[in-house]
Protein backbone atom coordinates (compact mmCIF):
# COMPACT_ATOMS: atom_id res chain seq x y z
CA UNK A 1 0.00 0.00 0.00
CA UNK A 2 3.14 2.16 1.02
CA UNK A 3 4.42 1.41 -2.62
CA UNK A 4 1.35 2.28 -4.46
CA UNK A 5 0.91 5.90 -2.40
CA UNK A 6 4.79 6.57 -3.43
CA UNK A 7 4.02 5.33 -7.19
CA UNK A 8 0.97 7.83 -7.33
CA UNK A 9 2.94 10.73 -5.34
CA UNK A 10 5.42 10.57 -7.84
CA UNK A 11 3.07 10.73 -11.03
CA UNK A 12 1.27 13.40 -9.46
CA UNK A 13 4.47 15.30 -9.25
CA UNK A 14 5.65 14.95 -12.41
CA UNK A 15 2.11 15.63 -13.80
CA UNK A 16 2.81 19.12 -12.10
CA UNK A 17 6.41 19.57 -13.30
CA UNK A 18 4.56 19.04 -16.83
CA UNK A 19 1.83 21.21 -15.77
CA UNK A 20 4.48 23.95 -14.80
CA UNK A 21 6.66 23.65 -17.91
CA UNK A 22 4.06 24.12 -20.45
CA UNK A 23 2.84 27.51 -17.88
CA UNK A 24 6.16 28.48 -18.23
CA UNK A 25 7.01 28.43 -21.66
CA UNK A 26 3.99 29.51 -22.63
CA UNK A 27 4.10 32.54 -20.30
CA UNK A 28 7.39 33.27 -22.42
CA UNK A 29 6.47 33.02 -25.31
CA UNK A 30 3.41 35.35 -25.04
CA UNK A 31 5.92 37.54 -23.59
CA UNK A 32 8.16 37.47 -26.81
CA UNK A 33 4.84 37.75 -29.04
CA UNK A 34 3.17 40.64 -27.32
CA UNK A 35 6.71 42.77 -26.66
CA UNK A 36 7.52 42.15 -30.84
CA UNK A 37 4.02 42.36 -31.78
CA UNK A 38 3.95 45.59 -30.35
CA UNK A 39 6.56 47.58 -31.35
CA UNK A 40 5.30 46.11 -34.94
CA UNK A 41 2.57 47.96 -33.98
CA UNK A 42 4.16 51.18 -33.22
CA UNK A 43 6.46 51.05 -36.03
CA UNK A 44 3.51 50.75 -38.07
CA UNK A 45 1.38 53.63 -36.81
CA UNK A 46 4.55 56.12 -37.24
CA UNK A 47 5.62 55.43 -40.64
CA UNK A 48 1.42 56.05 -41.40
CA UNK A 49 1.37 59.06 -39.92
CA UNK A 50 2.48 62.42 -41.39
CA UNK A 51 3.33 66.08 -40.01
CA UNK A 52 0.96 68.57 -39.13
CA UNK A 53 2.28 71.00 -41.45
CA UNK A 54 2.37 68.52 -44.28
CA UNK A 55 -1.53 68.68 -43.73
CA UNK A 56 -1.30 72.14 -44.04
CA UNK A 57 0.49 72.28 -47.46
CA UNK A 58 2.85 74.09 -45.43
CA UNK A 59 7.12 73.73 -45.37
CA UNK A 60 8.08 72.85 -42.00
CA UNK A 61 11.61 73.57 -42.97
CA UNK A 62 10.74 77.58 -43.55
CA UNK A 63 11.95 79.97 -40.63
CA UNK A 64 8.35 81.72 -40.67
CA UNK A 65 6.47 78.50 -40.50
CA UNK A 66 8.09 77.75 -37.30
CA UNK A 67 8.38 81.26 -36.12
CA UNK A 68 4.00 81.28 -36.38
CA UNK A 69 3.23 77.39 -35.86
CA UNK A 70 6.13 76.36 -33.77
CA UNK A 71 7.41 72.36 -34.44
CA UNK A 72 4.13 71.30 -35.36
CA UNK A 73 3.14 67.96 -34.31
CA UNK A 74 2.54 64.60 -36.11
CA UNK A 75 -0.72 63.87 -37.25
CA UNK A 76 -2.10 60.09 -37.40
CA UNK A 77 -4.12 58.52 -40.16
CA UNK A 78 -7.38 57.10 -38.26
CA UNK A 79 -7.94 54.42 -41.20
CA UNK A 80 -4.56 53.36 -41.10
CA UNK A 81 -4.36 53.30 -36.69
CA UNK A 82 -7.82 50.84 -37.29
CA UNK A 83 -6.19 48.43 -39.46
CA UNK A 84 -3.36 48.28 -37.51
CA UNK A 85 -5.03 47.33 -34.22
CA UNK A 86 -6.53 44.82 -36.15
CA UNK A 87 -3.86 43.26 -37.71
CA UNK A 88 -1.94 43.38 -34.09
CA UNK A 89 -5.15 42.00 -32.33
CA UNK A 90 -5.47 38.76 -35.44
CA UNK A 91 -1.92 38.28 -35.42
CA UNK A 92 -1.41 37.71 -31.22
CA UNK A 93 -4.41 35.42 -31.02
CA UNK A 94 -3.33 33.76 -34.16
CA UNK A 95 0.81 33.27 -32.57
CA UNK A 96 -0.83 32.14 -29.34
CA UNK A 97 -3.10 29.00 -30.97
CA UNK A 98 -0.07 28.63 -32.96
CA UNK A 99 2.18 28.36 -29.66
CA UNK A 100 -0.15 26.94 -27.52
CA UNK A 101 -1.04 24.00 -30.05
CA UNK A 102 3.07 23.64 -30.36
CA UNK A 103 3.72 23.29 -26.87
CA UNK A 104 1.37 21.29 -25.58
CA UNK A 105 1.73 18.73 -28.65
CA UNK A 106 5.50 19.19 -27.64
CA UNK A 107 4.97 18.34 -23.20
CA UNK A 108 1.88 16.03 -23.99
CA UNK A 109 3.68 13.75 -26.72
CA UNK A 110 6.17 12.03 -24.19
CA UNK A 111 2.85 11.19 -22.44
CA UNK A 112 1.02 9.71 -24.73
CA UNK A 113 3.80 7.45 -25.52
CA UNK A 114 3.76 6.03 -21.99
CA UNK A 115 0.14 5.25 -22.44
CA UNK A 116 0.66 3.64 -25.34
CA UNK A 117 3.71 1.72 -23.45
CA UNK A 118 1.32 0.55 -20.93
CA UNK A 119 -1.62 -0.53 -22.80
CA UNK A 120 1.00 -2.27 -25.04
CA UNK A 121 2.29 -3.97 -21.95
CA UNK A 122 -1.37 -4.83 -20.38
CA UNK A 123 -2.19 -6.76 -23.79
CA UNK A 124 1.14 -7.83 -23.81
CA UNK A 125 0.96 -9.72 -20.15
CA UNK A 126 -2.22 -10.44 -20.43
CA UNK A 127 -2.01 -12.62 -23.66
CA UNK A 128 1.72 -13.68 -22.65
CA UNK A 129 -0.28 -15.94 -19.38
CA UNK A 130 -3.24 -17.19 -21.63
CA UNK A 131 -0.45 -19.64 -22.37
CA UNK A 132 0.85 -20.86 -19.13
CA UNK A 133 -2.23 -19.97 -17.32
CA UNK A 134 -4.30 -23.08 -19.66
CA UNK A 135 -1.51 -25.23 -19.28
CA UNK A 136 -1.68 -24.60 -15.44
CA UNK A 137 -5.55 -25.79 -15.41
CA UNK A 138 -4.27 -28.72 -17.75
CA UNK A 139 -2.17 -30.24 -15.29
CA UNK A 140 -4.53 -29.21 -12.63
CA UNK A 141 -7.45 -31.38 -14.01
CA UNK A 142 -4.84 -33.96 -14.33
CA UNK A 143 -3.58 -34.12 -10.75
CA UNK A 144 -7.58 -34.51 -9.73
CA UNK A 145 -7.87 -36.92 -12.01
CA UNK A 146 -5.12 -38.97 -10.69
CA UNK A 147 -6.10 -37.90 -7.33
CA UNK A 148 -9.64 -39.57 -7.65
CA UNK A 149 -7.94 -42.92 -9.27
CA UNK A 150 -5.77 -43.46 -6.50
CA UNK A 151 -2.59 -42.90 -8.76
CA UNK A 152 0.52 -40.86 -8.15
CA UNK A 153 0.50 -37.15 -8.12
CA UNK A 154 4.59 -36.18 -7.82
CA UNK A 155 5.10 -35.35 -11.06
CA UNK A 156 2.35 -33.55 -11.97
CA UNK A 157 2.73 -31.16 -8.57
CA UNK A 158 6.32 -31.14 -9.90
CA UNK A 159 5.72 -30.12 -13.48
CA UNK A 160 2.73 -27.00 -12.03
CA UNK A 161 5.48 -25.87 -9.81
CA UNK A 162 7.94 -25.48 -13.00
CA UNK A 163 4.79 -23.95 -14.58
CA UNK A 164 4.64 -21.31 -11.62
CA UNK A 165 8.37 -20.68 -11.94
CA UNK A 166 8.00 -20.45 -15.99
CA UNK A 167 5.09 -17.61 -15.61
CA UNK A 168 7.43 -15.73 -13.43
CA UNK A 169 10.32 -15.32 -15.73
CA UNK A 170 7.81 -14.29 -18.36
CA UNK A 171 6.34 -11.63 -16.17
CA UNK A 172 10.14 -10.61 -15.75
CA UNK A 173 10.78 -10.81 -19.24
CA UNK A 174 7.82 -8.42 -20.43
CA UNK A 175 8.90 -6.10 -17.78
CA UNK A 176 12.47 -6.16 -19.24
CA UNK A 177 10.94 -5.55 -22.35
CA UNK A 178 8.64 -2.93 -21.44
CA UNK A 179 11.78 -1.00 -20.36
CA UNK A 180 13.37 -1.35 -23.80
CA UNK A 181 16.34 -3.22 -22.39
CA UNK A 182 17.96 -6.40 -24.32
CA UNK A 183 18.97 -8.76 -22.02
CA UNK A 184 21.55 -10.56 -24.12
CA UNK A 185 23.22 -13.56 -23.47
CA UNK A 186 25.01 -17.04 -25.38
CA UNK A 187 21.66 -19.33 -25.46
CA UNK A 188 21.48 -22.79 -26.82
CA UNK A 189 18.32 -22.76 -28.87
CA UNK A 190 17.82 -26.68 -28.44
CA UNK A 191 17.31 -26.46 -24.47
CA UNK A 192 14.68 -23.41 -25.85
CA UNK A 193 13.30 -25.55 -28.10
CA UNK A 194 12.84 -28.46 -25.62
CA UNK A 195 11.79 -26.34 -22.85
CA UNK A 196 9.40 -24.57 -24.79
CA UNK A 197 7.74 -27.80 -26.66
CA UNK A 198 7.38 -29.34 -22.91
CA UNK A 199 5.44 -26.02 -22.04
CA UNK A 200 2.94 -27.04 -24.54
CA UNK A 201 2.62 -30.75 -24.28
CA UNK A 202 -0.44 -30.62 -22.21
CA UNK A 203 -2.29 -28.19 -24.93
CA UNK A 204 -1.46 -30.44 -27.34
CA UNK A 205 -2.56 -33.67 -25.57
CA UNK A 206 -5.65 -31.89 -24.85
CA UNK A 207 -6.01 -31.61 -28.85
CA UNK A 208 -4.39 -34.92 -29.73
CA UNK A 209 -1.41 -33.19 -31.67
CA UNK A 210 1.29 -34.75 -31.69
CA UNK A 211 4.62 -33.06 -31.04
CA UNK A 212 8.15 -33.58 -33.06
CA UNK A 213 11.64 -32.24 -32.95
CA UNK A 214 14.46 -33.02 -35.30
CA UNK A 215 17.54 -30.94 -34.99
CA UNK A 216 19.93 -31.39 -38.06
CA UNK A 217 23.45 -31.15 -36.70
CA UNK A 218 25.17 -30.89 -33.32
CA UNK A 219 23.07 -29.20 -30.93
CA UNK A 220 26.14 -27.61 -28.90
CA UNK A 221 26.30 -25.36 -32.13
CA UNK A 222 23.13 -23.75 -32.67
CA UNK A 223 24.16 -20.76 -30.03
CA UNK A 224 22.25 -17.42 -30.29
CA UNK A 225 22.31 -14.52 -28.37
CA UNK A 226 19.81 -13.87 -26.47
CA UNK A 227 17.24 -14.57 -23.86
CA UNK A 228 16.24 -17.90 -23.41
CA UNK A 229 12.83 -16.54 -21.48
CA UNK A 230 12.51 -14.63 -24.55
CA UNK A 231 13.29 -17.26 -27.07
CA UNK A 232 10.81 -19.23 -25.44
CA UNK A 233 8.03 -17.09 -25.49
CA UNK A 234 8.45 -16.48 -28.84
CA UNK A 235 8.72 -20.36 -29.77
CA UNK A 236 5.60 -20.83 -27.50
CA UNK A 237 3.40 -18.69 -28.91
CA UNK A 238 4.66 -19.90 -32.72
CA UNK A 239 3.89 -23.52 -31.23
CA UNK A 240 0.47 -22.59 -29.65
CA UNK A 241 -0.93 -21.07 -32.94
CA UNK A 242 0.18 -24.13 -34.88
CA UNK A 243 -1.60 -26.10 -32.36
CA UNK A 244 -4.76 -24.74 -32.14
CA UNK A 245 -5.01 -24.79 -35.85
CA UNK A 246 -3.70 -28.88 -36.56
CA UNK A 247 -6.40 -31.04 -36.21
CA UNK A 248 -6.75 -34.16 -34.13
CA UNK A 249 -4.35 -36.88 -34.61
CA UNK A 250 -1.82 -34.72 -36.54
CA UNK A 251 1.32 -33.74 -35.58
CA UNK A 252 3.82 -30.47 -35.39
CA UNK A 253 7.01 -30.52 -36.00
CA UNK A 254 10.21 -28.48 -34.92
CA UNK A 255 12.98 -28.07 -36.83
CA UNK A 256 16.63 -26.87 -35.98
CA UNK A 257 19.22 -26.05 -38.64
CA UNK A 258 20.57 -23.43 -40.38
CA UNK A 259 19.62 -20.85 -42.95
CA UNK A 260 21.15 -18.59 -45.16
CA UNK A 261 23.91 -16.70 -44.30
CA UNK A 262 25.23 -18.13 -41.20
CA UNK A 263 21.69 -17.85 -39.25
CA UNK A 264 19.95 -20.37 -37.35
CA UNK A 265 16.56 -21.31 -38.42
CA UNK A 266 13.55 -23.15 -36.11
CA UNK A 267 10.76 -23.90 -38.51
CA UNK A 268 7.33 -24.99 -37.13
CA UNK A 269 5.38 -27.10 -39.60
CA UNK A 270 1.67 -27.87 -38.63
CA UNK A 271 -0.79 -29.69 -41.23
CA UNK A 272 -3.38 -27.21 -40.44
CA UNK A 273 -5.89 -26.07 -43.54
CA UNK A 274 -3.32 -23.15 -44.37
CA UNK A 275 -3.40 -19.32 -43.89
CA UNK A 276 -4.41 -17.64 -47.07
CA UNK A 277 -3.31 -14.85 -49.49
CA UNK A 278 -1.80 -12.45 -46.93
CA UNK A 279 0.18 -13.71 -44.29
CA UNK A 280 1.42 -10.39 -42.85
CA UNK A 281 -1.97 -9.73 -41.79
CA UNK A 282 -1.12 -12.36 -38.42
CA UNK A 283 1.55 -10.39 -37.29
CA UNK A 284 -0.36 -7.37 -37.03
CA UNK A 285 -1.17 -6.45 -33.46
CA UNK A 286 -5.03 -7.41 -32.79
CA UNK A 287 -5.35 -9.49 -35.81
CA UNK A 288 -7.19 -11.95 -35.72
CA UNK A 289 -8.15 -15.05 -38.33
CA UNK A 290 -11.61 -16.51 -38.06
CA UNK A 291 -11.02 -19.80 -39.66
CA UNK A 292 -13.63 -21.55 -37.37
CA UNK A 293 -11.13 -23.43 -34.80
CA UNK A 294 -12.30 -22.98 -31.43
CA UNK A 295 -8.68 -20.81 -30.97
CA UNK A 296 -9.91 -17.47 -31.29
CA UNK A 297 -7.32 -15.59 -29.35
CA UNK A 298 -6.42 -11.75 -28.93
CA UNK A 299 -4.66 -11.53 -32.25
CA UNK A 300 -1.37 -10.85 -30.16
CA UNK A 301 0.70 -14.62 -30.66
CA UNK A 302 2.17 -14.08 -33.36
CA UNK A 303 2.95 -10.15 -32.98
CA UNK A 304 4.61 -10.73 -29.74
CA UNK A 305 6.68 -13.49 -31.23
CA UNK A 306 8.23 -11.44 -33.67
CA UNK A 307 8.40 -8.09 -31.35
CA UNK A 308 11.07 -10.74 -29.57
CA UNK A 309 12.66 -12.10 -32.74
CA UNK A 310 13.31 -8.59 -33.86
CA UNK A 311 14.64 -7.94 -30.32
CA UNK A 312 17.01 -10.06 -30.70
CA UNK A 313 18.36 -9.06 -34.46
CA UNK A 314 15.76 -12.42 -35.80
CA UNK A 315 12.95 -12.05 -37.90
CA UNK A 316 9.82 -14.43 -37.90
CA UNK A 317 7.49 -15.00 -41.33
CA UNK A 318 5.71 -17.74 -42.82
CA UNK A 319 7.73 -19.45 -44.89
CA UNK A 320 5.10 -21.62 -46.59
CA UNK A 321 1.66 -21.94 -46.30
CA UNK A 322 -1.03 -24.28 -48.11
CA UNK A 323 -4.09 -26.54 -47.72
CA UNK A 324 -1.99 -29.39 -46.08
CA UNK A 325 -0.43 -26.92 -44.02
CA UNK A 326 2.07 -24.38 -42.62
CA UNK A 327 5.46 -23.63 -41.66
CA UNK A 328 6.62 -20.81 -39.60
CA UNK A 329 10.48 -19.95 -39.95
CA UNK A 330 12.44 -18.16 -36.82
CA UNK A 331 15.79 -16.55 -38.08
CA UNK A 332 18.58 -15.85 -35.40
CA UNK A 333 22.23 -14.86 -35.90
CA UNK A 334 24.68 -17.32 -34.46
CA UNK A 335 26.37 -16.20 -31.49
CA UNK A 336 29.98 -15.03 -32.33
């Protein structure tokens, strides 16, 4: 409680340093306007105005015309003195919308991006424990099951606790990435990849998908830097999508090898019914494709996934896609 009064002091303060900045420029800058504005204004009602004797038809520079009239004073054009006031008066109100509208666009922008930040970041956690959250009630229907036949429950407590400790480095990870900070580090993307596909096993028993790895070459060597929290919630949510689209008693498959270049490549093939004519539109935050599976998520999977491929100097895309199925490709540069 101590924490959250603190949090909202401090936002309430810097709401009033904003509040006091804008105040302050702005008081300055009306300052500058109206000091220029008006000696534009003077400037502009003497050079309109002429000498009395001028009016007159008179020389002021003849020694009897000053002997009779004295100096003479300057005489100012009414018509002119009008449209000058008016002109002043148009152009302050129009250099204070202009000013105001800069200014507050300028103090208001930095806080618009941290509510975007955090509404990112609420969509962001909240579809980031869909995940672990249904494998959690998975394995907790399984332990009552067990429970109520009499059989062991060790393993199953064992594998929720790992669950538990899984949703917590997520939770870390998002607010990692919420910061804008790459935690880099050497990772070995088959302990990701095996992690990650036993994170899903009970989704995909619940579906009757079968789950396959084949890693072509010697997994010390496929070595990426990165996260391996990271990596893994990117495979996840790559293996969750081709999941809930594979129907019953078909099988996904993970592949490790490498790909052009030099990079390593983790392709997810699922003999789902295919994606259609435009791909890209999956990786678009809040997407979503109605294909009629009961999987009808937040349209944030794949996004996320390659927000943390990109993190990581990776890309993700669909590198094939067709009526007997798809297959997602994850690019990562090898570790130097």
């Amino acid at each position: 409680m101590a924490n959250g009064k603190q949090t909202q002091r401090k936002r309430n303060d810097h709401a009033g340093t904003v509040a006091g900045l804008i105040s302050l420029r702005m008081t300055i800058a009306m300052t500058i306007i109206t000091v220029a504005g008006g000696l534009i204004f003077v400037a502009g009602v003497l050079l309109g105005s002429r000498h009395e004797f001028t009016e007159r038809g008179l020389d002021p520079n003849a020694m009897s015309v000053t002997e009779q009239f004295g100096s003479g004073m300057m005489v100012i054009d009414t018509k002119k003195a009008v449209g000058f006031t008016v002109l002043f008066v148009l152009g302050v109100i129009a250099a204070v919308a202009l000013v105001g509208r800069y200014y507050s666009r300028k103090e208001v922008a930095p806080l618009e991006h941290a509510f975007e930040l955090q509404k990112d970041f609420v969509a962001d956690a909240s579809h980031e424990l869909k995940t672990p959250l249904a494998v959690i009630s998975t394995r907790i229907d399984l332990i009552e099951f067990r429970r109520a036949h009499g059989q062991s429950i060790d393993s199953a407590i064992n594998d929720l606790r790992g669950d538990v400790d899984r949703m917590n480095a997520i939770i870390t990870d998002l607010l990692v990435a919420a910061r804008g900070a790459v935690d880099a580090e050497p990772v070995a993307l088959a302990g990701v990849i095996s992690q990650s596909v036993d994170s899903v096993q009970p989704l995909a028993d619940k579906r009757g998908v079968t789950l396959h790895t084949h890693i072509d070459g010697d997994p010390a060597r496929f070595v990426v830097r990165g996260n391996a929290v990271g990596l893994s919630r990117c495979l996840v949510a790559v293996l969750d999508n081709a999941i809930a689209h594979s129907p019953a008693d078909s099988a996904v498959t993970v592949s490790l090898g490498y790909h052009h270049h030099g990079d390593v490549a983790v392709r997810v093939t699922d003999c789902g019914s295919g994606i259609g004519s435009d791909p890209e539109r999956l990786f678009r935050r809040f997407a979503r494709d109605d294909d009629g599976t009961e999987h009808q998520g937040y349209g944030l999977g794949l996004a996320l996934a390659r927000d943390v491929a990109n993190r990581y100097g990776g890309t993700l895309s669909v590198e094939s896609t067709s009526s007997r199925g798809t297959t997602m490709l994850i690019t990562l540069p090898l570790a130097a």
